[in-house]
Protein backbone atom coordinates (compact mmCIF):
# COMPACT_ATOMS: atom_id res chain seq x y z
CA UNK A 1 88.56 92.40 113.29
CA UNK A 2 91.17 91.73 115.63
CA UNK A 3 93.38 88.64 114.00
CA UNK A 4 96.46 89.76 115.25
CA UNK A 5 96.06 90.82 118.78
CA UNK A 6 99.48 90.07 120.87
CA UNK A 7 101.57 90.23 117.75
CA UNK A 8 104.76 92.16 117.09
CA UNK A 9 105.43 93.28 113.54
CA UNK A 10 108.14 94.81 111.72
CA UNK A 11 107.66 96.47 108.37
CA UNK A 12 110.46 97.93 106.54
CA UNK A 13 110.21 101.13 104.99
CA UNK A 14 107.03 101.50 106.47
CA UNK A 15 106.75 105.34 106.36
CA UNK A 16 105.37 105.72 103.26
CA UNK A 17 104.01 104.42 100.23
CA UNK A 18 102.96 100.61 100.67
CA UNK A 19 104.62 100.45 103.53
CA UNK A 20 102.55 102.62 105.61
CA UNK A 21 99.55 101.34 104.38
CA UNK A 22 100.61 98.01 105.72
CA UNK A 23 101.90 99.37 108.65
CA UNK A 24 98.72 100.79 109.23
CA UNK A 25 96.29 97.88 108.38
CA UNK A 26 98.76 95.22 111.05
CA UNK A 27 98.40 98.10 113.69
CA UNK A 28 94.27 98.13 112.39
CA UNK A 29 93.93 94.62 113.44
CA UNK A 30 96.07 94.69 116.77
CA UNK A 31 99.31 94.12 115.90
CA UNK A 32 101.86 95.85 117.84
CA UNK A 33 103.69 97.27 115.14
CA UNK A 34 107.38 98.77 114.47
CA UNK A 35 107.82 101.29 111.60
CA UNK A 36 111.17 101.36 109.92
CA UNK A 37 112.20 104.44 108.17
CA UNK A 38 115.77 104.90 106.31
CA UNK A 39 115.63 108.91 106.45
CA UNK A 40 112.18 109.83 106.54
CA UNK A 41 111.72 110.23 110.72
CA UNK A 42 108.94 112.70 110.99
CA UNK A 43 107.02 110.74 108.39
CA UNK A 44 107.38 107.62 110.70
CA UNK A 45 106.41 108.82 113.25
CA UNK A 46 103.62 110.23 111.67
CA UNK A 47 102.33 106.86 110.60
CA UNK A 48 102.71 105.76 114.56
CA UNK A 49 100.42 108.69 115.48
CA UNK A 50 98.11 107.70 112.83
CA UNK A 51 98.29 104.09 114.68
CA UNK A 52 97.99 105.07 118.26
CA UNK A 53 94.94 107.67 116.93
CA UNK A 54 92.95 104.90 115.79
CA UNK A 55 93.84 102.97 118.81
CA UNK A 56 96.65 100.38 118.00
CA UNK A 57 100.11 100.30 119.03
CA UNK A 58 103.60 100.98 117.54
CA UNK A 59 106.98 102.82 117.53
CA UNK A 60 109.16 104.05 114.63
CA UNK A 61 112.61 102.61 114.43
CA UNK A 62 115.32 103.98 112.12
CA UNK A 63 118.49 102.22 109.85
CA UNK A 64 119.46 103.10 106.37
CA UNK A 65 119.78 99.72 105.03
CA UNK A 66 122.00 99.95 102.52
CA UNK A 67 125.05 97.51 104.21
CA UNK A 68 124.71 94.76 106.94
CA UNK A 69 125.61 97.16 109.25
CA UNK A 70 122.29 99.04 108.78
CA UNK A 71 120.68 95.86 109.35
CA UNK A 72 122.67 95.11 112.71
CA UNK A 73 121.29 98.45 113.53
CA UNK A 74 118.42 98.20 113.06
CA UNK A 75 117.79 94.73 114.67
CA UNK A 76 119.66 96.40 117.77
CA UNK A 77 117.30 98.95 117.94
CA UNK A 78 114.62 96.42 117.89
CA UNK A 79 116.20 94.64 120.64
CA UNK A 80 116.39 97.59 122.63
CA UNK A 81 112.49 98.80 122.26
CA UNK A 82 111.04 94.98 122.44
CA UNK A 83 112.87 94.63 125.96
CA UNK A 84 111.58 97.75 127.02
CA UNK A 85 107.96 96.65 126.18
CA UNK A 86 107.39 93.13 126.70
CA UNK A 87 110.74 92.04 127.84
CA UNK A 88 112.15 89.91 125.12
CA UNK A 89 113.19 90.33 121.75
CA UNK A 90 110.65 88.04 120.37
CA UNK A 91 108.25 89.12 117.45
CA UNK A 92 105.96 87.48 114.64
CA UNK A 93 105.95 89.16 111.55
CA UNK A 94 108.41 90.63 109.18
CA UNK A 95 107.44 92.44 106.23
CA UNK A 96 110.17 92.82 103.77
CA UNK A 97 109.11 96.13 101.87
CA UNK A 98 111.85 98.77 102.21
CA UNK A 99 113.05 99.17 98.25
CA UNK A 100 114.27 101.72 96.30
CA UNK A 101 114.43 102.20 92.12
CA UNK A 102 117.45 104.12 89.93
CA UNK A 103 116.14 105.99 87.51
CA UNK A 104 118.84 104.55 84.66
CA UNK A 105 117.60 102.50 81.74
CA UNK A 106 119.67 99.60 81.19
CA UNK A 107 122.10 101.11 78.83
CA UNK A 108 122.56 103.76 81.25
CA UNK A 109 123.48 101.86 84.87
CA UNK A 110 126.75 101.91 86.49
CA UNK A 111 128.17 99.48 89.06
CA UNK A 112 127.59 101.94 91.63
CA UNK A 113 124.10 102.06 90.74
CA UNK A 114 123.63 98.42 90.49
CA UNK A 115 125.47 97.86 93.96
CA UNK A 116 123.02 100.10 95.48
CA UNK A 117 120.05 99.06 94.44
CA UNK A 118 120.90 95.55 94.97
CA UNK A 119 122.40 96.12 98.99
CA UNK A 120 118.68 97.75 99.98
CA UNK A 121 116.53 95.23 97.68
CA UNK A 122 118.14 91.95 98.33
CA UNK A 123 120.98 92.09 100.52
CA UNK A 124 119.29 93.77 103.57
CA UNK A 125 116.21 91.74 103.29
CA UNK A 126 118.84 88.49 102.92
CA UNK A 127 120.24 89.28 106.09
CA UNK A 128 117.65 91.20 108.09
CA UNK A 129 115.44 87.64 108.09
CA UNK A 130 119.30 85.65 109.08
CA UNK A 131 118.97 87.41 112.12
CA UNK A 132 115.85 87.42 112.94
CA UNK A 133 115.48 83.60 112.61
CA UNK A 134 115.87 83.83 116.50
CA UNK A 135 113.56 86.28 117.35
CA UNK A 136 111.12 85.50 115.24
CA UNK A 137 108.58 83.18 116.91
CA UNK A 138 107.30 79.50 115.40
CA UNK A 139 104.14 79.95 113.43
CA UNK A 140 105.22 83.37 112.82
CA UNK A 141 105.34 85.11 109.08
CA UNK A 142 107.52 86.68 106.73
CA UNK A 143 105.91 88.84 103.30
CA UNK A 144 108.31 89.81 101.07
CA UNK A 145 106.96 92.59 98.68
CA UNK A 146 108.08 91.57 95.43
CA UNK A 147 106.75 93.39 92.03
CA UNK A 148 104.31 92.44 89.22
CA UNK A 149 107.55 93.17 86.70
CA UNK A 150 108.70 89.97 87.51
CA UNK A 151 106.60 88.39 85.23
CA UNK A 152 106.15 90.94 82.36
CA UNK A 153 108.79 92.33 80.45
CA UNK A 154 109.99 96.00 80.94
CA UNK A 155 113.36 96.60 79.77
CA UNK A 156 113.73 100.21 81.09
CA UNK A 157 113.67 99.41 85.18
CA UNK A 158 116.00 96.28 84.68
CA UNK A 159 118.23 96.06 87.61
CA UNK A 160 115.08 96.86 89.70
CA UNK A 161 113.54 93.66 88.11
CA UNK A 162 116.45 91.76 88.78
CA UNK A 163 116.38 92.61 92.23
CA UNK A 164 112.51 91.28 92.49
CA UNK A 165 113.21 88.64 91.00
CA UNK A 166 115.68 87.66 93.67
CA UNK A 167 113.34 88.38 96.49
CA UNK A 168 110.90 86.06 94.57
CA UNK A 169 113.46 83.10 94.99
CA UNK A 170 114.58 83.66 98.25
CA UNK A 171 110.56 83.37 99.15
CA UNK A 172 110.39 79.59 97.97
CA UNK A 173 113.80 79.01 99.63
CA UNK A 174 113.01 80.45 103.24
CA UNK A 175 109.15 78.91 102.57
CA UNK A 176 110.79 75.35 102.38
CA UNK A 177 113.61 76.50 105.41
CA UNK A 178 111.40 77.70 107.74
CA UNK A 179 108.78 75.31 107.10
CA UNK A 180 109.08 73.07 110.19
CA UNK A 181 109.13 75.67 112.30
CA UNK A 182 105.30 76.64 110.94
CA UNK A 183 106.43 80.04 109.83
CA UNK A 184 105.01 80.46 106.49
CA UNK A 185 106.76 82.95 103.63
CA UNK A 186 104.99 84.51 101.15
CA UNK A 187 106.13 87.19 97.98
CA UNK A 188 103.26 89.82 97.27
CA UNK A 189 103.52 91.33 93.84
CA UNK A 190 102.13 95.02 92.87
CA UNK A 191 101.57 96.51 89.73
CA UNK A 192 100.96 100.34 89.78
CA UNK A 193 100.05 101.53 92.99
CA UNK A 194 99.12 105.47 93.68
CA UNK A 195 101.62 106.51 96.49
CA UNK A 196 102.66 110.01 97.09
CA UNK A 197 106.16 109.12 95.41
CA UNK A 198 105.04 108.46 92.26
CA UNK A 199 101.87 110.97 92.21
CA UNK A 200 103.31 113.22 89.76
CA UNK A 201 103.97 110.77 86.89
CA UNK A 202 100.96 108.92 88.15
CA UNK A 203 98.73 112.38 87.82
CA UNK A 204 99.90 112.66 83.92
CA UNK A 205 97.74 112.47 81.07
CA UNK A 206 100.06 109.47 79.87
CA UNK A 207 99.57 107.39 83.07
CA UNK A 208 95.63 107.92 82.95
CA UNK A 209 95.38 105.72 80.26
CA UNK A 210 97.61 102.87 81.59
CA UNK A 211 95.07 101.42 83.87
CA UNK A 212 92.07 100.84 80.41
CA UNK A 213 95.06 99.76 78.87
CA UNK A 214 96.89 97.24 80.77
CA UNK A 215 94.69 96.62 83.57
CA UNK A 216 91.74 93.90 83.77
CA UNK A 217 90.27 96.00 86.78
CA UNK A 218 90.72 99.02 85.21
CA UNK A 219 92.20 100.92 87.73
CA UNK A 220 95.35 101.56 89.63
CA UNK A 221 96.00 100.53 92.87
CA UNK A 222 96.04 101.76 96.71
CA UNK A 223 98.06 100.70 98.85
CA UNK A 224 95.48 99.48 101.03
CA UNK A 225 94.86 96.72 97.95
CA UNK A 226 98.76 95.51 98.64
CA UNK A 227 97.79 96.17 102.49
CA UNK A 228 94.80 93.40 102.86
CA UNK A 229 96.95 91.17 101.26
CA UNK A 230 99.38 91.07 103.52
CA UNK A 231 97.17 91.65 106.43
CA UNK A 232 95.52 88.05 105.48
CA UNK A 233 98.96 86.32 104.76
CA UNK A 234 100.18 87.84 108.05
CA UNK A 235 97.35 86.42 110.15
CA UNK A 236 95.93 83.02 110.97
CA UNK A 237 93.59 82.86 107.81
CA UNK A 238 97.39 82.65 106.28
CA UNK A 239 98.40 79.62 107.84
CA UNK A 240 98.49 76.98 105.19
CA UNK A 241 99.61 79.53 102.40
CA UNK A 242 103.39 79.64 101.83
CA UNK A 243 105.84 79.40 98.88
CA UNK A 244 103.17 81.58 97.16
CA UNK A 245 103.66 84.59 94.77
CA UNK A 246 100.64 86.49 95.01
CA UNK A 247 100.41 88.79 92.25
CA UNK A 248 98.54 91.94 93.29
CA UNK A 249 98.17 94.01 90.24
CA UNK A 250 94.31 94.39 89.20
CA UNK A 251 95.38 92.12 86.39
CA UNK A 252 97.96 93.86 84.79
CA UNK A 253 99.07 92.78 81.32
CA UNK A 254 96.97 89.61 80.98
């Protein structure tokens, strides 16, 4: 398949994890695609050699997005490569996935914790689609990758749900913005996906069991499960699908 031939995406945090496996399904299906990275560089750009190996397109871009300057940064650096390449700063698809976690339970977090977590997971997202309502073209798409914990309830990651939660609402507020302009936003929701961040605890004898447990497929995810999500929401089979919370979690605590 080729849905998105001539498009330009941009997925934060898209060096590992869920990210690159998005990053790596848009580029699958023609997208031209930038890779964000906050620190990670070589493992950018070793996502955009995976791309260009397989034959698609992309460059790796880099802004720690913890403040609105990151994000000014990073959409200059945008700027910069897009009028190099096609000679505008136009693109069509943002992908919302840079995140991070604190390993605190609720009794434990600080301010400076909570401040953190909250300036990458909702402020830079906030502010990174504020400016890009210019650049981004009519009819394009924005996927915000939300989490599954938004629904259940999990006391120990609670500022991390909080922050979710957010993104979830800002989805059905830019869905209803951007509306008119045919650009359709859409919140994708994991539950336990294998990435290499999380392959120790995932490797455990105690998270073995959690998929027969909790999960109606019985198994964890890939991130190639979160990836064909957003690859459908992000092309024209997504069209008339916005406002939507698409839980992506094998069906996980039913």
């Amino acid at each position: 398949m080729n849905r998105l031939h001539g498009k330009v995406a941009l997925v934060t945090g898209g060096s590992r994890g869920i990210g690159r496996g998005i990053a790596l399904r848009l580029a699958s299906e023609g997208a031209l695609v930038a890779v964000h990275y906050g620190s990670s560089q070589d493992a950018a750009e070793d996502v955009v050699k995976s791309i260009k190996a397989n034959g698609g397109d992309g460059f790796s871009i880099g802004a720690n997005l913890n403040s609105v300057a990151g994000v000014n940064q990073l959409i200059q650096l945008l700027d910069e490569e897009l009028k190099y390449r096609a000679g505008n700063t136009e693109f069509d698809i943002l992908i919302n996935n840079a995140g991070m976690g604190i390993p605190e339970s609720y009794e434990e977090t600080t301010e400076t914790a909570f401040d953190a977590i909250f300036a990458v997971n909702v402020k830079a997202p906030f502010f990174l689609v504020q400016k890009s309502l210019s650049r981004i073209r009519n009819e394009g798409r924005i996927v915000n990758i939300s989490s599954g914990v938004t629904r259940v309830a999990y006391p120990p990651i609670m500022a991390y749900n909080l922050t979710k939660g957010a993104m979830n609402t800002f989805t059905l507020h830019l869905a209803k913005l951007l509306g008119p302009r045919g650009i359709t936003v859409n919140a994708v929701l994991p539950g336990m996906v294998r990435t290499d961040m999380n392959a120790d605890f995932l490797d455990s004898p105690e998270a073995q069991k959690l998929p027969a447990d909790i999960v109606a497929l019985g198994r964890m995810g890939e991130p190639s499960d979160i990836a064909d999500v957003v690859a459908f929401l992000a092309s024209k089979d997504g069209r008339f699908v916005t406002a939507q919370l698409l839980d992506v979690t094998g069906g996980s605590h039913l």
